[in-house]
C-alpha atoms as a PDB file:
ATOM      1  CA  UNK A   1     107.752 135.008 167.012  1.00  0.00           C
ATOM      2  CA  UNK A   2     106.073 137.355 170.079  1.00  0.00           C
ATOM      3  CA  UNK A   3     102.572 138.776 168.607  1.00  0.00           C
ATOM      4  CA  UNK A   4     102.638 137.049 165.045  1.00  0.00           C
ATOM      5  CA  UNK A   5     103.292 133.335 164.058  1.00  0.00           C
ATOM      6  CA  UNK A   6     105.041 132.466 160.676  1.00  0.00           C
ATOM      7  CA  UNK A   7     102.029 131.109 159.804  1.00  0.00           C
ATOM      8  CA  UNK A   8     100.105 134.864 159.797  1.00  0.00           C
ATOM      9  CA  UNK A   9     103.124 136.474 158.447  1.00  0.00           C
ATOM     10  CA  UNK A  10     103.498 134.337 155.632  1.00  0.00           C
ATOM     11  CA  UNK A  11      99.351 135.206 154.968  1.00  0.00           C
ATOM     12  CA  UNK A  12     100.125 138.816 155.522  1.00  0.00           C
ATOM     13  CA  UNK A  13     103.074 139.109 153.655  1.00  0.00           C
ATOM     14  CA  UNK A  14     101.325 137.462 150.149  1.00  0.00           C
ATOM     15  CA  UNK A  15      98.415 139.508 150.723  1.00  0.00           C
ATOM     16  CA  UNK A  16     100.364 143.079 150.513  1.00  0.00           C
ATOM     17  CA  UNK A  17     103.259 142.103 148.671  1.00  0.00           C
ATOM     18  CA  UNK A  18     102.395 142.366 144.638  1.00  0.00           C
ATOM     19  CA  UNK A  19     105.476 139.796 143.959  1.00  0.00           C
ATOM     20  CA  UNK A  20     106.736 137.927 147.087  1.00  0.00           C
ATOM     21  CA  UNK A  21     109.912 136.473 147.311  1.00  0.00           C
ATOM     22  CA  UNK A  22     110.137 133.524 148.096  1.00  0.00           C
ATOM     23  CA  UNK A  23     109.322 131.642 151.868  1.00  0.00           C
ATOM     24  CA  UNK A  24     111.815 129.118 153.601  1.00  0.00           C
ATOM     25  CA  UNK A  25     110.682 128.235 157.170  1.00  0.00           C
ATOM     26  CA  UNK A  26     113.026 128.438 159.962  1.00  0.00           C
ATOM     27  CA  UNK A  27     111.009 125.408 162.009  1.00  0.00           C
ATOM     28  CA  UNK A  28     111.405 123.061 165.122  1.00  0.00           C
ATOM     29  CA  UNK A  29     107.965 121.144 163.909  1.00  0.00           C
ATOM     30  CA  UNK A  30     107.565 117.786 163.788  1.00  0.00           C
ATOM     31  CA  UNK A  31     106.640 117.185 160.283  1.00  0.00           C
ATOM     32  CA  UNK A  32     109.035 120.613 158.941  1.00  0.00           C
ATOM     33  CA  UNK A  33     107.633 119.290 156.010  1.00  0.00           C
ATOM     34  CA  UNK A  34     103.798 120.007 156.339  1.00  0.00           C
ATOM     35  CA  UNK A  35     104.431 123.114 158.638  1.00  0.00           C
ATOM     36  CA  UNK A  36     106.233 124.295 155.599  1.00  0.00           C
ATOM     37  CA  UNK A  37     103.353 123.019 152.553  1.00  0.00           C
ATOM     38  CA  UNK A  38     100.565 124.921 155.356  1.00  0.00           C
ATOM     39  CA  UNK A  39     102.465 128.279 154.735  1.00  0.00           C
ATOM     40  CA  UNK A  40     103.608 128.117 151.331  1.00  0.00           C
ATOM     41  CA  UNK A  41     107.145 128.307 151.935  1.00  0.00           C
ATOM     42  CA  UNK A  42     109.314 126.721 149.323  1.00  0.00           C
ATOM     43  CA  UNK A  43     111.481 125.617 151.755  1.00  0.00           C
ATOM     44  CA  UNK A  44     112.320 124.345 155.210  1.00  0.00           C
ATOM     45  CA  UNK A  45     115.507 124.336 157.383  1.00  0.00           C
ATOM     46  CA  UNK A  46     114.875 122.173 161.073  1.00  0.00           C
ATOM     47  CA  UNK A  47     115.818 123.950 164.204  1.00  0.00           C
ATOM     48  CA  UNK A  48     118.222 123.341 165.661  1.00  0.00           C
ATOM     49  CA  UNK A  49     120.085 124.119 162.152  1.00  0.00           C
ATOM     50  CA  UNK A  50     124.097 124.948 161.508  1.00  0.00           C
ATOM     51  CA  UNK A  51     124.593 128.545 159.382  1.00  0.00           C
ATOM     52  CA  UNK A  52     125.813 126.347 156.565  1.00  0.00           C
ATOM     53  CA  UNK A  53     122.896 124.181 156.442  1.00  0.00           C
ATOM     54  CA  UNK A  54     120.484 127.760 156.082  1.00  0.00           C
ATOM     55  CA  UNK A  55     122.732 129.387 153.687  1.00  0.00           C
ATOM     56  CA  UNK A  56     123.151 126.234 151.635  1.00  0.00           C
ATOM     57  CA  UNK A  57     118.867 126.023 151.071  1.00  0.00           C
ATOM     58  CA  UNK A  58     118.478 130.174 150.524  1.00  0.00           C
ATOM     59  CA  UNK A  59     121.265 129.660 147.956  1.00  0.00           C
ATOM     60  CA  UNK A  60     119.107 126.787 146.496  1.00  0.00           C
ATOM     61  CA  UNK A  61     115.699 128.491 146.718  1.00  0.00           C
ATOM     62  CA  UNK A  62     117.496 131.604 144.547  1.00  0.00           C
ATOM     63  CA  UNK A  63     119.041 129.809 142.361  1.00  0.00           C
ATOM     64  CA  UNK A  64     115.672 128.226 141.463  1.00  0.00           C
END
């Protein structure tokens, strides 16, 4: 992301945002796992990633 990182938007975003939704990281990362605990996303989806696969986890995270 050119000028902020997901990491500083995620920060940003909880800081000015009284209820946030909810974070799933869009991630090519080696361990998508601990790039997404580091945030505080709820979720992760691996680049490269198939439509379905994305859809399929936001469904999940709103559901929750």
């Amino acid at each position: 992301m050119p000028g902020l990182g997901g990491a500083e938007f995620a920060r940003r975003y909880r800081e000015r945002v009284a209820r946030p939704a909810p974070l799933v990281l869009l991630t090519a990362a080696n361990d998508a796992a601990a790039a997404a605990e580091a945030i505080g996303a709820e979720r992760f989806v691996r680049k490269p990633f198939e439509v379905v696969d994305l859809v399929r986890t936001l469904r999940e995270v709103v559901r929750a």
